[in-house]
C-alpha atoms as a PDB file:
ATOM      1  CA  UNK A   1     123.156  82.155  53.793  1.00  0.00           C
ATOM      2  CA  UNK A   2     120.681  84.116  55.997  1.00  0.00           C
ATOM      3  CA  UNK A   3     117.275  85.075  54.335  1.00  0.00           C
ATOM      4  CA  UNK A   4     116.163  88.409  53.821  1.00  0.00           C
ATOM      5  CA  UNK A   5     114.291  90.052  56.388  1.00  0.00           C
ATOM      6  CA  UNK A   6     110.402  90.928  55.069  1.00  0.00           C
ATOM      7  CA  UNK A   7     109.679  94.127  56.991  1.00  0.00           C
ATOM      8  CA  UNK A   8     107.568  97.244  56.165  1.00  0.00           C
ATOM      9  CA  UNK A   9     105.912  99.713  57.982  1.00  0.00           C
ATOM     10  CA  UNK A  10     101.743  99.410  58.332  1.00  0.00           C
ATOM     11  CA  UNK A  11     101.685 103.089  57.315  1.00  0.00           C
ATOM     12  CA  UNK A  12     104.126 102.630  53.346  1.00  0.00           C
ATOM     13  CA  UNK A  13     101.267 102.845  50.815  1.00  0.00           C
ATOM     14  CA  UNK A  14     103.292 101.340  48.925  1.00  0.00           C
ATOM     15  CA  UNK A  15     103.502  98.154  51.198  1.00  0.00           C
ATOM     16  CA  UNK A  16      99.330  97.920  50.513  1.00  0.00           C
ATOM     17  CA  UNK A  17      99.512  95.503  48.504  1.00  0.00           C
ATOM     18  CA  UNK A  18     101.854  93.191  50.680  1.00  0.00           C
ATOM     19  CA  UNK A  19      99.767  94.178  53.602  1.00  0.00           C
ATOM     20  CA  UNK A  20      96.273  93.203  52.365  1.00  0.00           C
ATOM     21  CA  UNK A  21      97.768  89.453  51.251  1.00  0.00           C
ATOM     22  CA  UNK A  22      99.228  89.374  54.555  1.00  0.00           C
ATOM     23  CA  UNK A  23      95.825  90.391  56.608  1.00  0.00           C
ATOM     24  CA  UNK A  24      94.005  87.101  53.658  1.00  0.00           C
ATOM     25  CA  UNK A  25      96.622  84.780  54.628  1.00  0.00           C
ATOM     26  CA  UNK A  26      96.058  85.536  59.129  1.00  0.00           C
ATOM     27  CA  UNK A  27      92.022  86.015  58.089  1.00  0.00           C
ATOM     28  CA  UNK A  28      92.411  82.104  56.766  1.00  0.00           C
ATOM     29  CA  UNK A  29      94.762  81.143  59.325  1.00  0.00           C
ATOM     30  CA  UNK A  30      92.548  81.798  62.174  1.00  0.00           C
ATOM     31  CA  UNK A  31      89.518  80.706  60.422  1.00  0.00           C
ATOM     32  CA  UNK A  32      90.645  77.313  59.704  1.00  0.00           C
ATOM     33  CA  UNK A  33      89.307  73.872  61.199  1.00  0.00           C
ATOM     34  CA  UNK A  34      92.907  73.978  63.752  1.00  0.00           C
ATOM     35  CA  UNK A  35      91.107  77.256  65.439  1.00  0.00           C
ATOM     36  CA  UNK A  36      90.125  75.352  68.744  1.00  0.00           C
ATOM     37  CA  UNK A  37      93.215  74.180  69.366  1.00  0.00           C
ATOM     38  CA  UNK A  38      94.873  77.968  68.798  1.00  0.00           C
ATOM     39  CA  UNK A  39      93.017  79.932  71.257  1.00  0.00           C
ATOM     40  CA  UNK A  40      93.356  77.290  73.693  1.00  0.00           C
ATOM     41  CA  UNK A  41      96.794  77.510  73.661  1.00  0.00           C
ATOM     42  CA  UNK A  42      97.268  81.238  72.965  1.00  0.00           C
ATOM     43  CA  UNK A  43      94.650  81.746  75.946  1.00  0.00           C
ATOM     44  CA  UNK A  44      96.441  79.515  78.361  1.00  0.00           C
ATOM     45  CA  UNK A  45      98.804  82.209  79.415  1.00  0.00           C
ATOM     46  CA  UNK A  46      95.931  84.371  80.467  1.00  0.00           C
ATOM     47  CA  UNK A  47      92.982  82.150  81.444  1.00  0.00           C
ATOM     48  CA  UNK A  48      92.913  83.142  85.216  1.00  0.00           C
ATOM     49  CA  UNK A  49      93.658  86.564  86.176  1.00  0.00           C
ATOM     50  CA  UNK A  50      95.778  87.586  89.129  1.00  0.00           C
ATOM     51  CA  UNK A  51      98.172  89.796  90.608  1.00  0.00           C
ATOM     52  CA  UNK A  52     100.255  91.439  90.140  1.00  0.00           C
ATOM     53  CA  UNK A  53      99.452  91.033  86.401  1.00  0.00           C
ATOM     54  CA  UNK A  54      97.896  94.228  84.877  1.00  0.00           C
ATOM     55  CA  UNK A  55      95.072  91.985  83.787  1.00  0.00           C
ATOM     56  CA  UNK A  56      93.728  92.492  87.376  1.00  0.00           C
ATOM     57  CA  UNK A  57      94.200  96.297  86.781  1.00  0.00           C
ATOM     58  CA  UNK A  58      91.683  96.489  83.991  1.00  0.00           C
ATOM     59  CA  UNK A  59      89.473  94.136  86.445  1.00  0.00           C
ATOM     60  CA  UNK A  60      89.348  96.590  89.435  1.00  0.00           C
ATOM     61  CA  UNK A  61      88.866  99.703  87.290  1.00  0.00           C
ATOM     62  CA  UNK A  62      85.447  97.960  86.016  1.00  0.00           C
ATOM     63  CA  UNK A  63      82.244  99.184  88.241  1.00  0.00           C
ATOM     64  CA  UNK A  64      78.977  97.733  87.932  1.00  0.00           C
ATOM     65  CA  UNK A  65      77.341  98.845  84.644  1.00  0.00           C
ATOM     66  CA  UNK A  66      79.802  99.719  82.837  1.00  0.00           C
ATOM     67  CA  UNK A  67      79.662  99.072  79.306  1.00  0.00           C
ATOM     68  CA  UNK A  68      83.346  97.097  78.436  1.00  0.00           C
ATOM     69  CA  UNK A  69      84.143  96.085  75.239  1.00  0.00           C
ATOM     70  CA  UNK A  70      87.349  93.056  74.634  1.00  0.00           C
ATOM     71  CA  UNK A  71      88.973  93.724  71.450  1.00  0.00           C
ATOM     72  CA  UNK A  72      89.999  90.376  70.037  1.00  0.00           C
ATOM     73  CA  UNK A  73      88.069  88.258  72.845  1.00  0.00           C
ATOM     74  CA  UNK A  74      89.436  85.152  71.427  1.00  0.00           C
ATOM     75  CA  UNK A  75      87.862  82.282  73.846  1.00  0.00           C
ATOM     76  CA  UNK A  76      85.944  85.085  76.144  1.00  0.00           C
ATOM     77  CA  UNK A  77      88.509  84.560  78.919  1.00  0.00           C
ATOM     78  CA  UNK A  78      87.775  87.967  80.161  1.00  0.00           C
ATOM     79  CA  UNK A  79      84.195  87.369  80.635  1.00  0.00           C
ATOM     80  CA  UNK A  80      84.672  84.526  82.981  1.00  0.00           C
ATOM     81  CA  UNK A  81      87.275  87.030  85.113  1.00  0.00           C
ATOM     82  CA  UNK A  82      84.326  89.936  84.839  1.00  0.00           C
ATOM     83  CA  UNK A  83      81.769  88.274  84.946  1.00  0.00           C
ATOM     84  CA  UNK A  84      81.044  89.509  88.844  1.00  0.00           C
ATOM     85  CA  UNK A  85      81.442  92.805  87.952  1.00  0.00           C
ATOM     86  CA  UNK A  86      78.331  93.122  86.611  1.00  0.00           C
ATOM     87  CA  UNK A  87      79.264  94.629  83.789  1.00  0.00           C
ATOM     88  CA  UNK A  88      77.801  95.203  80.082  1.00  0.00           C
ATOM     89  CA  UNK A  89      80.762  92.695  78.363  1.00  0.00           C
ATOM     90  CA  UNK A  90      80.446  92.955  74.505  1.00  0.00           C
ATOM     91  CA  UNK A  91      83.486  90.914  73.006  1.00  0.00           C
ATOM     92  CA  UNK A  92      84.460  91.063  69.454  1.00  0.00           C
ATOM     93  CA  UNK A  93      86.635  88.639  67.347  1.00  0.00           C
ATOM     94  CA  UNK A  94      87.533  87.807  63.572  1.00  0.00           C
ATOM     95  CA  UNK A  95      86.983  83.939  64.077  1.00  0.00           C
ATOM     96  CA  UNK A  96      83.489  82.989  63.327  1.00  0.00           C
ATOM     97  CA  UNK A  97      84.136  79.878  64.853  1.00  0.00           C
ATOM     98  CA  UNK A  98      85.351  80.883  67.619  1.00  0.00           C
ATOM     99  CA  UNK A  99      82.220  83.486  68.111  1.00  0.00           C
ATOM    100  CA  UNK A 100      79.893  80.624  67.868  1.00  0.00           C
ATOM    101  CA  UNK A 101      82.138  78.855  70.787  1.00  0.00           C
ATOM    102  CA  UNK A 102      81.604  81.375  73.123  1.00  0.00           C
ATOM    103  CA  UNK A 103      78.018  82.408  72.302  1.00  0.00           C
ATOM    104  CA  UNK A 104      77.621  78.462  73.232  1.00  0.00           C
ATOM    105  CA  UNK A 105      79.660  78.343  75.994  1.00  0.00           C
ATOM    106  CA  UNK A 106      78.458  81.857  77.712  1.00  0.00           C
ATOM    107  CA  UNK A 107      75.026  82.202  76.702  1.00  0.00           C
ATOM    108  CA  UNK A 108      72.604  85.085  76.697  1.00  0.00           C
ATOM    109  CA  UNK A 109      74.625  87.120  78.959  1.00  0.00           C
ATOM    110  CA  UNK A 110      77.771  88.832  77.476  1.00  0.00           C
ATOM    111  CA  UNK A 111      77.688  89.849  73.806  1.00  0.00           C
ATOM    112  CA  UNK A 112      80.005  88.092  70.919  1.00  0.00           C
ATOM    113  CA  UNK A 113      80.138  89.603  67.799  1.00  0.00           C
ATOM    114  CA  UNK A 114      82.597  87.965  64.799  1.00  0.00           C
ATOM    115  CA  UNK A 115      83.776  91.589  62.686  1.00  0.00           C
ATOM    116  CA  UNK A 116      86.468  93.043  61.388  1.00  0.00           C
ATOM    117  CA  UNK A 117      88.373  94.732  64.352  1.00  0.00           C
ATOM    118  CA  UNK A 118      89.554  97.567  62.687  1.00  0.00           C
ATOM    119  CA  UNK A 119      85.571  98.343  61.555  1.00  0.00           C
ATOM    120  CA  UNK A 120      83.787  96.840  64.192  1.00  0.00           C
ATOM    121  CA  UNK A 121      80.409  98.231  62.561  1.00  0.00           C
ATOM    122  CA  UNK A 122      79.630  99.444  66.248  1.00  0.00           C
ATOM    123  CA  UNK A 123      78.278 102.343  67.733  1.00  0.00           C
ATOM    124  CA  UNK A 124      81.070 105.186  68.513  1.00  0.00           C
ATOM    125  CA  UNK A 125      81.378 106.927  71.850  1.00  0.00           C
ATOM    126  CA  UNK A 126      79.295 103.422  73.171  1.00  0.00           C
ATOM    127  CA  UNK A 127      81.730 101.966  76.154  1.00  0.00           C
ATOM    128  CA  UNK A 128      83.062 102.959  79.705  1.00  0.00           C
ATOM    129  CA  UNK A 129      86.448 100.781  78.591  1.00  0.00           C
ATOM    130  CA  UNK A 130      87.832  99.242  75.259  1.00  0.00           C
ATOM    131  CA  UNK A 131      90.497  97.010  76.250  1.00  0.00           C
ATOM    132  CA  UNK A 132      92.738  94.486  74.226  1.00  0.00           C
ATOM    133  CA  UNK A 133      94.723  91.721  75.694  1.00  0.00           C
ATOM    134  CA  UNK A 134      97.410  90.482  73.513  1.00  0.00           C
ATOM    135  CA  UNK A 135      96.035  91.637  70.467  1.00  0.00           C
ATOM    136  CA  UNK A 136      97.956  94.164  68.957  1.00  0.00           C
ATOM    137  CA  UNK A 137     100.774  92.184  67.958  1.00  0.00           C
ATOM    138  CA  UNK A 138      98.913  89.996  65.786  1.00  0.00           C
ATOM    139  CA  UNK A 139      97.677  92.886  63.798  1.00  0.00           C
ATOM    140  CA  UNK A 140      98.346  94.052  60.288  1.00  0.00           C
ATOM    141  CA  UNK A 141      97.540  97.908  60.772  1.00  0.00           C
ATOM    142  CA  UNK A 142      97.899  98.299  64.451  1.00  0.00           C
ATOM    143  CA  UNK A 143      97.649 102.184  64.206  1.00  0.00           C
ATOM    144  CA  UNK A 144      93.999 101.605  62.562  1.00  0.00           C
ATOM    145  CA  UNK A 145      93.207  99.365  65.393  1.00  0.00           C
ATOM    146  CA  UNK A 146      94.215 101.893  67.982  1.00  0.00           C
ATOM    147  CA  UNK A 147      91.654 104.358  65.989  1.00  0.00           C
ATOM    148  CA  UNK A 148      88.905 101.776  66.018  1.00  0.00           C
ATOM    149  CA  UNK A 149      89.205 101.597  69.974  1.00  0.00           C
ATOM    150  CA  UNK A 150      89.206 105.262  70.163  1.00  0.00           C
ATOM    151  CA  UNK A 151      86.309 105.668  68.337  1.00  0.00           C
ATOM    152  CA  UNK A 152      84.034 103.256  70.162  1.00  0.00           C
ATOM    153  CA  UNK A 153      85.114 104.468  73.484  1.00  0.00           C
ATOM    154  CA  UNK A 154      83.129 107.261  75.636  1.00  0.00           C
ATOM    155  CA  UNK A 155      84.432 110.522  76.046  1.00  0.00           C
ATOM    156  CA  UNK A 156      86.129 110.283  79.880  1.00  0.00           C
ATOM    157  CA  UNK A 157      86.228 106.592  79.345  1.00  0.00           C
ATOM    158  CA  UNK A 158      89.346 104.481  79.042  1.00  0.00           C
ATOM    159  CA  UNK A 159      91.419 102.311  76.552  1.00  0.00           C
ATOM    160  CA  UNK A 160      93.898  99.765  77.524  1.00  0.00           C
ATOM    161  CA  UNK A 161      96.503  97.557  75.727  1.00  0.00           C
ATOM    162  CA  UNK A 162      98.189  94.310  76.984  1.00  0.00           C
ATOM    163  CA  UNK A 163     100.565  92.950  75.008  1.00  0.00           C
ATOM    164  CA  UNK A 164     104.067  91.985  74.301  1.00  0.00           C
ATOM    165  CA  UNK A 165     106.855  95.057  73.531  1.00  0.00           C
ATOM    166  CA  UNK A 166     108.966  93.434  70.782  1.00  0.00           C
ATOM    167  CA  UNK A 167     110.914  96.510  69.078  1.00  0.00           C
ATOM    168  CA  UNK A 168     112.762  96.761  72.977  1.00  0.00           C
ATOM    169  CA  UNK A 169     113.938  93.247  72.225  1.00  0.00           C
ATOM    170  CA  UNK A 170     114.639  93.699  68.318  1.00  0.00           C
ATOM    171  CA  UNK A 171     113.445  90.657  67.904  1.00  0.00           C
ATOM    172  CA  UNK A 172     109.679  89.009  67.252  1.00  0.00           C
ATOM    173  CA  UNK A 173     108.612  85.080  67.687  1.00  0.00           C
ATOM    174  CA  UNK A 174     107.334  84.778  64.308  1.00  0.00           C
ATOM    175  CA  UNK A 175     110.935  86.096  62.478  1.00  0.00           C
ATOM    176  CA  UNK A 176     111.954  82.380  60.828  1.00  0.00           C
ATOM    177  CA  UNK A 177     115.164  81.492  63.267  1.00  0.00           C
ATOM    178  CA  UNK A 178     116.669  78.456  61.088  1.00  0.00           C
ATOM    179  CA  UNK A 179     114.864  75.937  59.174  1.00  0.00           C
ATOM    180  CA  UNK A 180     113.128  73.964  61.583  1.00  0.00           C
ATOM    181  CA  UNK A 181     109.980  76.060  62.584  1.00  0.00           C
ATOM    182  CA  UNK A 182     109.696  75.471  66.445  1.00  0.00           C
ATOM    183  CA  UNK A 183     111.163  77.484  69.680  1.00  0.00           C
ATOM    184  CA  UNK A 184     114.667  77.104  70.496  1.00  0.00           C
ATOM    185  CA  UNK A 185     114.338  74.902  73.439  1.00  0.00           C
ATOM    186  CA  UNK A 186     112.328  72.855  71.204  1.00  0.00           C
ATOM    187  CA  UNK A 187     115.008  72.472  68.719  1.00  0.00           C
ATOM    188  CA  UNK A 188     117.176  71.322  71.637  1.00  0.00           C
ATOM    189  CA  UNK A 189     115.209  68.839  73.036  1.00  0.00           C
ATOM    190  CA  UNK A 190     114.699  67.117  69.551  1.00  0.00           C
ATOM    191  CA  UNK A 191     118.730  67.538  69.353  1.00  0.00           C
ATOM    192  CA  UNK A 192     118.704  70.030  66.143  1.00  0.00           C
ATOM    193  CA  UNK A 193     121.459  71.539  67.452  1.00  0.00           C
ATOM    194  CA  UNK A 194     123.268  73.202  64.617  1.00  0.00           C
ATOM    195  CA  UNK A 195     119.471  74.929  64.036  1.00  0.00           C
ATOM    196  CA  UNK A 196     119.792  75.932  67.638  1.00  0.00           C
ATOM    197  CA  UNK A 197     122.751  77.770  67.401  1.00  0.00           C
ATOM    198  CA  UNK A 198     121.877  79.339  64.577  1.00  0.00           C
ATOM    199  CA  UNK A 199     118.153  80.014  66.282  1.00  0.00           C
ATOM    200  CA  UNK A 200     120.143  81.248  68.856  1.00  0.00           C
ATOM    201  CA  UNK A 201     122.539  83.850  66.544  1.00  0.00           C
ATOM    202  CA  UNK A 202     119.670  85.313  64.255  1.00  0.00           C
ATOM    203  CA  UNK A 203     117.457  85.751  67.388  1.00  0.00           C
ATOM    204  CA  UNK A 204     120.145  87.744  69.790  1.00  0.00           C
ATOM    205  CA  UNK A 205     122.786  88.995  66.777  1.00  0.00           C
ATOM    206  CA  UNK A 206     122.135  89.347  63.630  1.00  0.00           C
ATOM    207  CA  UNK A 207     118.408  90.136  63.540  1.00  0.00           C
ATOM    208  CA  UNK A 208     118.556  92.805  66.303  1.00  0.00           C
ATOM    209  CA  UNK A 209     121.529  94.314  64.447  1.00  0.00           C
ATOM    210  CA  UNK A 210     119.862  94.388  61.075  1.00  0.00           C
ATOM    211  CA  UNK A 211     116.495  96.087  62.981  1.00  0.00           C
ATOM    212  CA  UNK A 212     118.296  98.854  64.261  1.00  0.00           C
ATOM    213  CA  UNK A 213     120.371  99.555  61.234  1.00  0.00           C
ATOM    214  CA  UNK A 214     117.935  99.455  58.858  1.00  0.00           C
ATOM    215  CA  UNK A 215     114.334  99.744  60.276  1.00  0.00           C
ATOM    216  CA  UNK A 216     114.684 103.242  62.681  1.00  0.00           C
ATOM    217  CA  UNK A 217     111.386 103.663  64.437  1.00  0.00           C
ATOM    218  CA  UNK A 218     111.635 106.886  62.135  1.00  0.00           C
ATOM    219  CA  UNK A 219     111.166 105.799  58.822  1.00  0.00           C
ATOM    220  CA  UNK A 220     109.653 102.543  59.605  1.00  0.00           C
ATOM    221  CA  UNK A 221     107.005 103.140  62.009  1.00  0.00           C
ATOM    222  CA  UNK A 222     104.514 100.051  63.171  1.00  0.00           C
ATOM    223  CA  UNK A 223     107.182  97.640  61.608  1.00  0.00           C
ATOM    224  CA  UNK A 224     105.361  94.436  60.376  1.00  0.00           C
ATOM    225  CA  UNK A 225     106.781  90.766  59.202  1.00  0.00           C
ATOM    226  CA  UNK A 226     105.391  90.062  56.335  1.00  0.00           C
ATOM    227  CA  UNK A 227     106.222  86.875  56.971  1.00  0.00           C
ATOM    228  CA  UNK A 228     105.429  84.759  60.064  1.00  0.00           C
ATOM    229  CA  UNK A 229     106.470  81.716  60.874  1.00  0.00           C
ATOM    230  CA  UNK A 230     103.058  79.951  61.386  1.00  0.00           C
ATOM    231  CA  UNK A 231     101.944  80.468  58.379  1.00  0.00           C
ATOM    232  CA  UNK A 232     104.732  77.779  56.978  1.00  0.00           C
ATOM    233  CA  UNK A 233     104.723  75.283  60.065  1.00  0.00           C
ATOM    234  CA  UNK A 234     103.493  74.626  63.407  1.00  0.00           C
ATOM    235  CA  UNK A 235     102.244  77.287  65.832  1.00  0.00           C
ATOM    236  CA  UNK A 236     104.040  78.145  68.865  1.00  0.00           C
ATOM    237  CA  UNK A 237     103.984  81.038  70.885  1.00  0.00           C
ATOM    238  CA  UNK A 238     103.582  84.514  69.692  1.00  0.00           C
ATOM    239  CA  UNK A 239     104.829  82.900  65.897  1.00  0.00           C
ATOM    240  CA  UNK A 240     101.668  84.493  64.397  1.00  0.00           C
ATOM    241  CA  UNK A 241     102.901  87.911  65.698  1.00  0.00           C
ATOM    242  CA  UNK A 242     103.070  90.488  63.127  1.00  0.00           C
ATOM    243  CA  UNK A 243     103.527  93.627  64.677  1.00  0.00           C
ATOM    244  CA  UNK A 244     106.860  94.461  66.382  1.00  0.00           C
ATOM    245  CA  UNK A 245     105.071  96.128  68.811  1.00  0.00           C
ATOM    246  CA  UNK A 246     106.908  99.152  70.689  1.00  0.00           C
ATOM    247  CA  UNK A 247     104.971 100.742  74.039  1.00  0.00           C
ATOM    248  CA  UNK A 248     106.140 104.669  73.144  1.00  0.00           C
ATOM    249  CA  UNK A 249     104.691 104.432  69.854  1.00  0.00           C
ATOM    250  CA  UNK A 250     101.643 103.393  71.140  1.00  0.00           C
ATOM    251  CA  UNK A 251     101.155 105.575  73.878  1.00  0.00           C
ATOM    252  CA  UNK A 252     102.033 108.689  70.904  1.00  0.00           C
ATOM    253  CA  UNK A 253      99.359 107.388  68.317  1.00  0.00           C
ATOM    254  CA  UNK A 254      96.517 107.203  71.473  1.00  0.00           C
ATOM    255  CA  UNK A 255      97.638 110.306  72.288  1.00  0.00           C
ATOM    256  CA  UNK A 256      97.186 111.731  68.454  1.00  0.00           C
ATOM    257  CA  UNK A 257      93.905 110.182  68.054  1.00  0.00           C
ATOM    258  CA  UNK A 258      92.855 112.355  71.602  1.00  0.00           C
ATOM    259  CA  UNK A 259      93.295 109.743  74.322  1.00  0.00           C
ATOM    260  CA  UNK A 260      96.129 110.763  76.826  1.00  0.00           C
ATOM    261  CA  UNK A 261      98.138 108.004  78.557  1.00  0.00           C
ATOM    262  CA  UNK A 262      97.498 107.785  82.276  1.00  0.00           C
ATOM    263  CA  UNK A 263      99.134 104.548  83.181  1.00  0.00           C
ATOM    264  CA  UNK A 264     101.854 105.544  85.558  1.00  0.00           C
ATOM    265  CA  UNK A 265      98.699 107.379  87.739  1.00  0.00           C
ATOM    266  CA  UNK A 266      96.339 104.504  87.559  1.00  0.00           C
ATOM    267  CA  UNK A 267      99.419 101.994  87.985  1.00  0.00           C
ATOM    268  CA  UNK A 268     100.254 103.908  91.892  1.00  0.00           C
ATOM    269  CA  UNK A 269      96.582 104.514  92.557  1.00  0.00           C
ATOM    270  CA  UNK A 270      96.030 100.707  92.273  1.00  0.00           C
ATOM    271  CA  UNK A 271      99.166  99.335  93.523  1.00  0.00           C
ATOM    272  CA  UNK A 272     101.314  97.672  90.214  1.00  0.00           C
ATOM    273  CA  UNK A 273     104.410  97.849  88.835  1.00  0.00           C
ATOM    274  CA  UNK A 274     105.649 101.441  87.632  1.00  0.00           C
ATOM    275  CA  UNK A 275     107.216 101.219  85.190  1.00  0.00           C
ATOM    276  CA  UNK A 276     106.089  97.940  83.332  1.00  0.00           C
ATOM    277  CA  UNK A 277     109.145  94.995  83.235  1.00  0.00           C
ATOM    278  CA  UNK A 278     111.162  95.410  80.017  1.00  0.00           C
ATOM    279  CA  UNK A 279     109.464  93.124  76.831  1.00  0.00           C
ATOM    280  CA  UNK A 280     105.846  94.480  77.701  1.00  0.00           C
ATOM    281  CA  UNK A 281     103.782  97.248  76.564  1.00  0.00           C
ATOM    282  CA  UNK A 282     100.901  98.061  78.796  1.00  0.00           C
ATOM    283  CA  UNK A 283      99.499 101.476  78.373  1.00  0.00           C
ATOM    284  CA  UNK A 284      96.199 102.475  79.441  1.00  0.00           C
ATOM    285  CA  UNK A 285      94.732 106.202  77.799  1.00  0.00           C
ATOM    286  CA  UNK A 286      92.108 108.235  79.007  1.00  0.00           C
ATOM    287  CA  UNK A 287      89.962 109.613  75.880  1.00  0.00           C
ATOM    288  CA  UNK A 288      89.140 113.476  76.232  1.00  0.00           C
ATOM    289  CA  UNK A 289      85.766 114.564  77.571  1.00  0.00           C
END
């Protein structure tokens, strides 16, 4: 027997109520004594930037003075790789604990604020870039996200997402593959092999199958799991992803909420990849003067 599927879209009022449990249950998750050990890991990936990944991008658009603000700093990674920029780095995050980390690690000289990130409390039209670096997947109501970034960015100034493209893959991390909650090579090495296969048919067959057929992008727009994986075992990789993120639909909600996408441009001025590898989203949107 396969389970069910919990999927709705971030935008159903009538998924509220699911929604708000869901955004308690992640608000405790990454507040609990464990945190430490989280962002280390989930921060490993993108510690030290170089190219050619699109981190770097975001890095040599900076200019000294610049007011830059990291959506979702996590461990302040992106302070350490701008810090000789010489820019104004304000980095927000929904783990107090995590805050304090950085405030004590950093000091005095970037700015670490624990908030809500979809009502930062800060000033609008206040910085020269907004970015987020694998963020938006972890997110309950992406699209209000997006608005938040909008809002706190200058006119002229830029917003930029890095993150994982999911819906291109029809399938997200935190879906439950089997009983065992752990990766597939994981379930392999331990020898749960009869989990493995079955990992291995919900993550490439069935599950893909059943997103397309009954969760169009049309009806079921910023498609969230209601249930992740983490939240009912270990944490690996992306298993506290929410949001099955998809790169056109976030390039179309920027551009409703007034900020125009300018990747491709900025991606030959600079020198990267055009278009971005299939299974990421990486859009970066130009809010109007």
């Amino acid at each position: 027997m396969i389970a069910p599927l919990h999927l709705v879209s971030a935008t159903d009022p009538d998924a509220a109520p699911a929604l708000h449990a869901l955004n308690g249950r992640l608000a405790a998750y990454y507040n609990r004594a464990a945190i430490r050990e989280y962002y280390r890991i989930a921060d490993s990936v993108n510690k030290v930037w170089s190219r050619p990944s699109y981190h770097m991008l975001i890095r040599e658009l900076t200019r000294p003075g610049m007011t830059v603000l990291d959506m979702g700093c996590g461990s302040g990674h992106a302070f350490a790789n701008l810090q000789d920029r010489d820019v104004q780095y304000t980095g927000v995050d929904w783990s107090e604990t995590q805050i304090a980390e950085n405030t004590k690690a950093y000091g005095t000289g970037p700015s670490f604020v624990a908030g809500s990130l979809y009502d930062t409390r800060l000033p609008a039209d206040s910085y020269s870039i907004c970015f987020s670096l694998y963020v938006l997947e972890h997110l309950v109501w992406p699209h209000l996200f997006l608005k938040e970034m909008v809002r706190l960015t200058r006119p002229g100034g830029l917003i930029a997402v890095l993150c994982p493209d999911f819906r291109s893959l029809g399938r997200i991390p935190s879906l439950r593959y089997g009983k065992t909650v752990a990766p597939l090579r994981e379930k392999v090495r331990r020898g749960l092999l009869i989990d493995g296969v079955r990992h291995l048919f919900l993550r490439t067959v069935r599950y893909p199958w059943v997103l397309r057929r009954r969760y169009p992008k049309e009806r079921f727009p910023f498609l969230i799991n209601l249930e992740p994986s983490c939240l009912g075992g270990a944490y690996y990789a992306d298993n506290d992803a929410v949001y099955f993120v998809d790169r056109e639909e976030v390039s179309a909600e920027l551009a409703r909420l007034g900020a125009e996408d300018c990747t491709a441009g900025l991606c030959a001025e600079y020198g990267f990849t055009w278009p971005v590898p299939r299974g990421l989203t990486f859009v970066i949107a130009r809010k109007a003067a």
